[in-house]
N, C-alpha and C. Protein backbone atom coordinates (compact mmCIF):
# COMPACT_ATOMS: atom_id res chain seq x y z
N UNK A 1 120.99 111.41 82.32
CA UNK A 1 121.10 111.09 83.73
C UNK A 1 119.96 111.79 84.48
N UNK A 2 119.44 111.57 85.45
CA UNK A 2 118.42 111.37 86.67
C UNK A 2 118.86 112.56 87.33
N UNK A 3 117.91 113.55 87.34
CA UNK A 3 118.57 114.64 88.51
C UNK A 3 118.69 114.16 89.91
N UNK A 4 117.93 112.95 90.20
CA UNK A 4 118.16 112.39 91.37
C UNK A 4 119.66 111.70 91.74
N UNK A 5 120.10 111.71 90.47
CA UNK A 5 121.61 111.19 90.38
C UNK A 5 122.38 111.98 90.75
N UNK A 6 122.37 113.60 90.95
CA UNK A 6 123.06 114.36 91.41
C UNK A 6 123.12 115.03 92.77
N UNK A 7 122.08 114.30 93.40
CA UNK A 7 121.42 114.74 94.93
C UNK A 7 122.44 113.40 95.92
N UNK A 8 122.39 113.53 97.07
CA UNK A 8 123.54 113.28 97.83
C UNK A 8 122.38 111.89 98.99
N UNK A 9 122.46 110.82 99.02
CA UNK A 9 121.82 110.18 99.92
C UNK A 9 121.71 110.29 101.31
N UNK A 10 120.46 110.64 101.98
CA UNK A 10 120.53 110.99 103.59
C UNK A 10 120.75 109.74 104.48
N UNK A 11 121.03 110.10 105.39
CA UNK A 11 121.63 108.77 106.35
C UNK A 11 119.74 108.75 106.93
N UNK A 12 119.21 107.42 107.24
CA UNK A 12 117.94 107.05 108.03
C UNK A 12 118.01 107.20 109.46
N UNK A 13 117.69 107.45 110.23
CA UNK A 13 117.84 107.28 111.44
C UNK A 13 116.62 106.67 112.16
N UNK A 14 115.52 106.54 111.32
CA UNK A 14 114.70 105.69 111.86
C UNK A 14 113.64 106.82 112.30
N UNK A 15 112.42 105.94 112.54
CA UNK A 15 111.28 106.97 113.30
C UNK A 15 110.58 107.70 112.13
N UNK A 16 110.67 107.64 110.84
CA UNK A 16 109.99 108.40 109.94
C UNK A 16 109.18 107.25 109.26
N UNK A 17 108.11 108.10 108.87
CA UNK A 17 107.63 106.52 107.47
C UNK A 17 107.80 106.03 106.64
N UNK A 18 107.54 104.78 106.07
CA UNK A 18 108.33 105.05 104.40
C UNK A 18 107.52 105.84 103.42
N UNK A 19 107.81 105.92 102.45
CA UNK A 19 106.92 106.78 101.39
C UNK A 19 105.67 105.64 101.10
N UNK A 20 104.86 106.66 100.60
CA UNK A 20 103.60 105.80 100.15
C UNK A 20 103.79 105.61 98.44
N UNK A 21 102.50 105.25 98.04
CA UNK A 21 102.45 104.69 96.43
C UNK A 21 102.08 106.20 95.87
N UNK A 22 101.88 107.29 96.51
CA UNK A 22 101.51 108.72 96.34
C UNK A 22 102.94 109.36 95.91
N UNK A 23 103.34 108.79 96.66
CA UNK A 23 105.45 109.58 96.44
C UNK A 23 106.03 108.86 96.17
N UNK A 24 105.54 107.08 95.68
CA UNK A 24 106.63 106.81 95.28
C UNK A 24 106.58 106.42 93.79
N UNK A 25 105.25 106.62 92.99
CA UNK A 25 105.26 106.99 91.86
C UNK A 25 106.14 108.05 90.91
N UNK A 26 106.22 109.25 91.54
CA UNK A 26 106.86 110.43 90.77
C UNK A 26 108.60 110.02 90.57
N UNK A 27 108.66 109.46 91.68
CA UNK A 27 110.12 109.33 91.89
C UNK A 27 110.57 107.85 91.15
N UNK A 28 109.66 106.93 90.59
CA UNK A 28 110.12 105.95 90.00
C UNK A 28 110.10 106.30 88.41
N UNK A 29 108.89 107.28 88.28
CA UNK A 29 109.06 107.80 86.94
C UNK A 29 110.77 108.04 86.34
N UNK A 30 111.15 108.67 87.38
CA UNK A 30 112.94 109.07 86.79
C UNK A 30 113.39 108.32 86.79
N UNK A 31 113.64 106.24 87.47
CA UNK A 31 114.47 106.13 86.74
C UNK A 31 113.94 105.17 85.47
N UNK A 32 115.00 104.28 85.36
CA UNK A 32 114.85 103.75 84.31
C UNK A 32 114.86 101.72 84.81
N UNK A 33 113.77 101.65 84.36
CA UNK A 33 113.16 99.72 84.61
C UNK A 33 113.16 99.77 85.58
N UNK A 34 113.18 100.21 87.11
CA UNK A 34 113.08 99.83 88.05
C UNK A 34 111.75 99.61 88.57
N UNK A 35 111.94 98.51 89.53
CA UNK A 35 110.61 98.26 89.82
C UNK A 35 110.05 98.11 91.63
N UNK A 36 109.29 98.79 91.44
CA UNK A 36 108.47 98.94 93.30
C UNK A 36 107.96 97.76 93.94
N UNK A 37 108.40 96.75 94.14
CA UNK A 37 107.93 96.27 94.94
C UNK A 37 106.82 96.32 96.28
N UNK A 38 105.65 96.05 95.79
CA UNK A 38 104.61 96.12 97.24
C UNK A 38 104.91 97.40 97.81
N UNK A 39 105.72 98.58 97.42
CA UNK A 39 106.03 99.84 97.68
C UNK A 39 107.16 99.57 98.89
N UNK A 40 107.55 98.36 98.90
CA UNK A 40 108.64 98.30 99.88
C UNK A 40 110.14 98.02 99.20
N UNK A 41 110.58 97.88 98.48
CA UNK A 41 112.19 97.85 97.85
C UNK A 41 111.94 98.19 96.04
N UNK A 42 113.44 98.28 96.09
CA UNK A 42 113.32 98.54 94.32
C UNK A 42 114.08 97.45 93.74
N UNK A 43 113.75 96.94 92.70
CA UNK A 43 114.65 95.79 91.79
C UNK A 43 114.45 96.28 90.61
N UNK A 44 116.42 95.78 90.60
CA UNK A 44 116.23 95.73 88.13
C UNK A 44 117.50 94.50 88.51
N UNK A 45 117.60 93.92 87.30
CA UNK A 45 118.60 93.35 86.73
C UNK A 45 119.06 93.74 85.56
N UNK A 46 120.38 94.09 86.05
CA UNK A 46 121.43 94.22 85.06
C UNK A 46 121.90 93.49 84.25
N UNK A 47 122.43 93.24 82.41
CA UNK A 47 122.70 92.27 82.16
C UNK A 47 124.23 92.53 81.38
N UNK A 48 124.81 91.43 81.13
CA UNK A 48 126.02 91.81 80.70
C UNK A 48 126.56 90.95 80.22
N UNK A 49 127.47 90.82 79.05
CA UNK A 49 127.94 89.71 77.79
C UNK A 49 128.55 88.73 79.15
N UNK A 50 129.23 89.00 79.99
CA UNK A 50 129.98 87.70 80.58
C UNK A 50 129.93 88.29 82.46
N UNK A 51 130.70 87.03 82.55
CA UNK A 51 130.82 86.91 84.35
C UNK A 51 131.92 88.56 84.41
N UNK A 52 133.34 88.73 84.23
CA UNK A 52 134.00 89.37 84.16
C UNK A 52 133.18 91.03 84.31
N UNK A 53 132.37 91.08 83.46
CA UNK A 53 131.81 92.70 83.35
C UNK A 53 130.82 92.53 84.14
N UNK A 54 129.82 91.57 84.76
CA UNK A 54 128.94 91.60 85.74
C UNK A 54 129.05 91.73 87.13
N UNK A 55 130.64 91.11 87.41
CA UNK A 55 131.43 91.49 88.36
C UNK A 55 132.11 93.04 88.77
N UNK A 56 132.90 93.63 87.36
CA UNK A 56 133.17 94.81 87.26
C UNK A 56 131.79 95.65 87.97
N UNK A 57 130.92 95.38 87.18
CA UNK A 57 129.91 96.24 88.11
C UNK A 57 129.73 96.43 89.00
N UNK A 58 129.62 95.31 90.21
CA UNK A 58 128.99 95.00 91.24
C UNK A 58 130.22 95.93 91.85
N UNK A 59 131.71 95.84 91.70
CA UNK A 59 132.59 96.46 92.13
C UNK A 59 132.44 97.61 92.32
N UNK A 60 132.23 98.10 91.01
CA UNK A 60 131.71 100.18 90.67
C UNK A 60 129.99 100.22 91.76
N UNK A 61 129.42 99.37 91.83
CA UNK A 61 128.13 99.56 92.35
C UNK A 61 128.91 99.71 94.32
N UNK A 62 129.55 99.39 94.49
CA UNK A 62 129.98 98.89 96.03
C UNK A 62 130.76 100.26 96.07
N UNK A 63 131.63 100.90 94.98
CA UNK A 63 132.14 102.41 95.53
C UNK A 63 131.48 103.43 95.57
N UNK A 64 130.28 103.04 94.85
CA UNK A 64 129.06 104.26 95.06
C UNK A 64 128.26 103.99 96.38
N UNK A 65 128.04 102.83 96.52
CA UNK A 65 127.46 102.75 97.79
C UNK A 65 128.18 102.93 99.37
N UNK A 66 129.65 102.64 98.92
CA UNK A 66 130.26 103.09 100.41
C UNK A 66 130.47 104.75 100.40
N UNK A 67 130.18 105.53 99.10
CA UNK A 67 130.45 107.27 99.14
C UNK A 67 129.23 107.49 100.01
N UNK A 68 128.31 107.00 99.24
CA UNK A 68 126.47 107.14 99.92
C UNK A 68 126.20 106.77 101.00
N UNK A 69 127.21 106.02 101.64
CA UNK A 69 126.86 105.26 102.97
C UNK A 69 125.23 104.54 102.74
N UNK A 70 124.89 104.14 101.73
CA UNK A 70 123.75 103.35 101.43
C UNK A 70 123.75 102.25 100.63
N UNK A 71 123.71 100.82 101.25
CA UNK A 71 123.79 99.82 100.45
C UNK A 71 123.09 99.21 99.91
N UNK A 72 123.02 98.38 98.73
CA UNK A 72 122.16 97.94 98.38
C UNK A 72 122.30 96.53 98.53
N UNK A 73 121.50 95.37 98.16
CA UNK A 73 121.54 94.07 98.26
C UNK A 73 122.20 93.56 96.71
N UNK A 74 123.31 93.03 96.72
CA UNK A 74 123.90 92.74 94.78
C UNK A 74 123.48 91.25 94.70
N UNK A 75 123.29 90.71 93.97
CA UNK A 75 122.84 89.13 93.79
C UNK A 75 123.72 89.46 91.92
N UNK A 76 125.03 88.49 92.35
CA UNK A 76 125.79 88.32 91.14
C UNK A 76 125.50 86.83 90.54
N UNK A 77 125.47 87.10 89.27
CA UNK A 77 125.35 85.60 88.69
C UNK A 77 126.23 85.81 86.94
N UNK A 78 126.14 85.03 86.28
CA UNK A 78 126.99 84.71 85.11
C UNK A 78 126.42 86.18 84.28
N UNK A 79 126.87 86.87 84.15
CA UNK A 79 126.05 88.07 82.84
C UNK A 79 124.96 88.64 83.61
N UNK A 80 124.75 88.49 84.37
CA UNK A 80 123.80 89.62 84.88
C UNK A 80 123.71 89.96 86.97
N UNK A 81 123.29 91.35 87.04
CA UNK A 81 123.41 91.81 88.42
C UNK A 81 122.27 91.77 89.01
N UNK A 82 121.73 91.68 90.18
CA UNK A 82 120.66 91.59 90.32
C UNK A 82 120.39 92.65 91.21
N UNK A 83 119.92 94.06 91.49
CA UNK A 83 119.86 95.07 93.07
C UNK A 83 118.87 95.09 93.42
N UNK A 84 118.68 95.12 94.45
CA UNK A 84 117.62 95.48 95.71
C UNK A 84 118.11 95.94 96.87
N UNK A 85 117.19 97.18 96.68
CA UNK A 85 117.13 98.98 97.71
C UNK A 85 116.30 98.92 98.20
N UNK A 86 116.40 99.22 99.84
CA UNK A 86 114.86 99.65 100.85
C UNK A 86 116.16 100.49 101.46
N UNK A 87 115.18 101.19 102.59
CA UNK A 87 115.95 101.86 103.47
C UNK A 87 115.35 100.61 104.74
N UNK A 88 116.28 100.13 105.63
CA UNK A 88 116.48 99.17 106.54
C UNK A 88 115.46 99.40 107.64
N UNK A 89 116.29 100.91 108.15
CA UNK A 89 115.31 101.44 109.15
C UNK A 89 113.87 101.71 109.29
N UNK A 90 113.55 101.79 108.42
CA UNK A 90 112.32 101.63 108.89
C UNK A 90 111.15 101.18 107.48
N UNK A 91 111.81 99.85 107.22
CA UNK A 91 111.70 98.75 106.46
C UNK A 91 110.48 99.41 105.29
N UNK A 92 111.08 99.90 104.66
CA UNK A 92 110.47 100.98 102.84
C UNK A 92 111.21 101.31 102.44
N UNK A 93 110.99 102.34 101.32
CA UNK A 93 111.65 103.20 101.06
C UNK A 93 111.92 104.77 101.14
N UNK A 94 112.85 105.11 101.18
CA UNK A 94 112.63 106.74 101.26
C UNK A 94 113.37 107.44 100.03
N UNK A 95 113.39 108.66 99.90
CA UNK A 95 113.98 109.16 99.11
C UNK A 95 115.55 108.65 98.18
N UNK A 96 115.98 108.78 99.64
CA UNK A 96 117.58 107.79 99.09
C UNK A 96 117.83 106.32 98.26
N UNK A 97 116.68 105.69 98.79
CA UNK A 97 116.48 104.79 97.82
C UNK A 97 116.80 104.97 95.86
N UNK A 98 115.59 106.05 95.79
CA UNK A 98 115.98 106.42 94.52
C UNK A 98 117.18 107.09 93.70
N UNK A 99 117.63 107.80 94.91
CA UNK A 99 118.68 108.23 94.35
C UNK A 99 119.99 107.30 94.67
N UNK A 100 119.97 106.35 94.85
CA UNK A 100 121.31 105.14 94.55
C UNK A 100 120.63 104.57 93.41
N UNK A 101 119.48 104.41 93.53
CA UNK A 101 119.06 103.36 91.97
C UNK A 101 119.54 104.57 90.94
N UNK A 102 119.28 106.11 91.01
CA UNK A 102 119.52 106.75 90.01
C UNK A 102 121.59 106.59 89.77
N UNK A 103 122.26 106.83 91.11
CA UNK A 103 123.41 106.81 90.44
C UNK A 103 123.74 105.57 89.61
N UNK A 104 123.35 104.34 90.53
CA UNK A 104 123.60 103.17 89.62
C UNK A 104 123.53 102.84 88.16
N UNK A 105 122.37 103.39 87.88
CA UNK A 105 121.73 103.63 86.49
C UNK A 105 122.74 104.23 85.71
N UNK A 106 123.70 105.03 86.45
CA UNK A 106 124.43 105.75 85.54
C UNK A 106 125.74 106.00 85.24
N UNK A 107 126.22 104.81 86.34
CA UNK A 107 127.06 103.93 86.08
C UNK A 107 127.23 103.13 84.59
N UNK A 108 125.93 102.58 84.62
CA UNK A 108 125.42 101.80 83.44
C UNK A 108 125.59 102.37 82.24
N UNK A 109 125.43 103.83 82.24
CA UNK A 109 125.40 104.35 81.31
C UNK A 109 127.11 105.16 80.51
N UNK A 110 127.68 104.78 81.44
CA UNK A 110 129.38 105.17 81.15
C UNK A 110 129.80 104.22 80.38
């Protein structure tokens, strides 16, 4: 697991920048397949033998995100999940970003 998985997501309030391709390299190193978009959101797809466990997920993904107060975007389909993370406010990413992709990840991994 991601030490970023054990760090607590900050609420945005807006008015800051997003990270650059300078900070947001180190921090994609930790997790695992995710991918930077134009340095503005993160995507992976999840995959999974059937509808039933791709669903289960999205479920476990939605109680981590209402603890974090940080949501992500779920795009469910037959066997696989689809996420995408920015921070809203001020349309990038920031730190918190990574660390929901990290808990998610490790979800995955239970």
């Amino acid at each position: 697991m991601s030490d970023l998985a054990t760090k607590k997501c900050v609420p945005c309030r807006g008015g800051i920048p997003p990270l650059g391709a300078e900070e947001i390299r180190p921090l994609l190193d930790q997790l695992d397949g995710w991918e930077a978009v134009e340095h503005h959101h993160l995507n992976k797809t999840f995959t999974f033998e059937d509808f039933v466990g791709a669903l289960a997920f999205v479920n476990q993904i939605g109680e981590v995100a209402e603890a974090e107060n940080h949501h992500p975007d779920l795009f469910l389909a037959w066997g696989r999940v689809g996420v995408q993370i920015w921070t809203h406010k001020i349309d990038g990413l920031s730190e918190s970003d990574f660390i929901l992709a990290a808990k998610i990840d490790a979800l995955k991994e239970v």
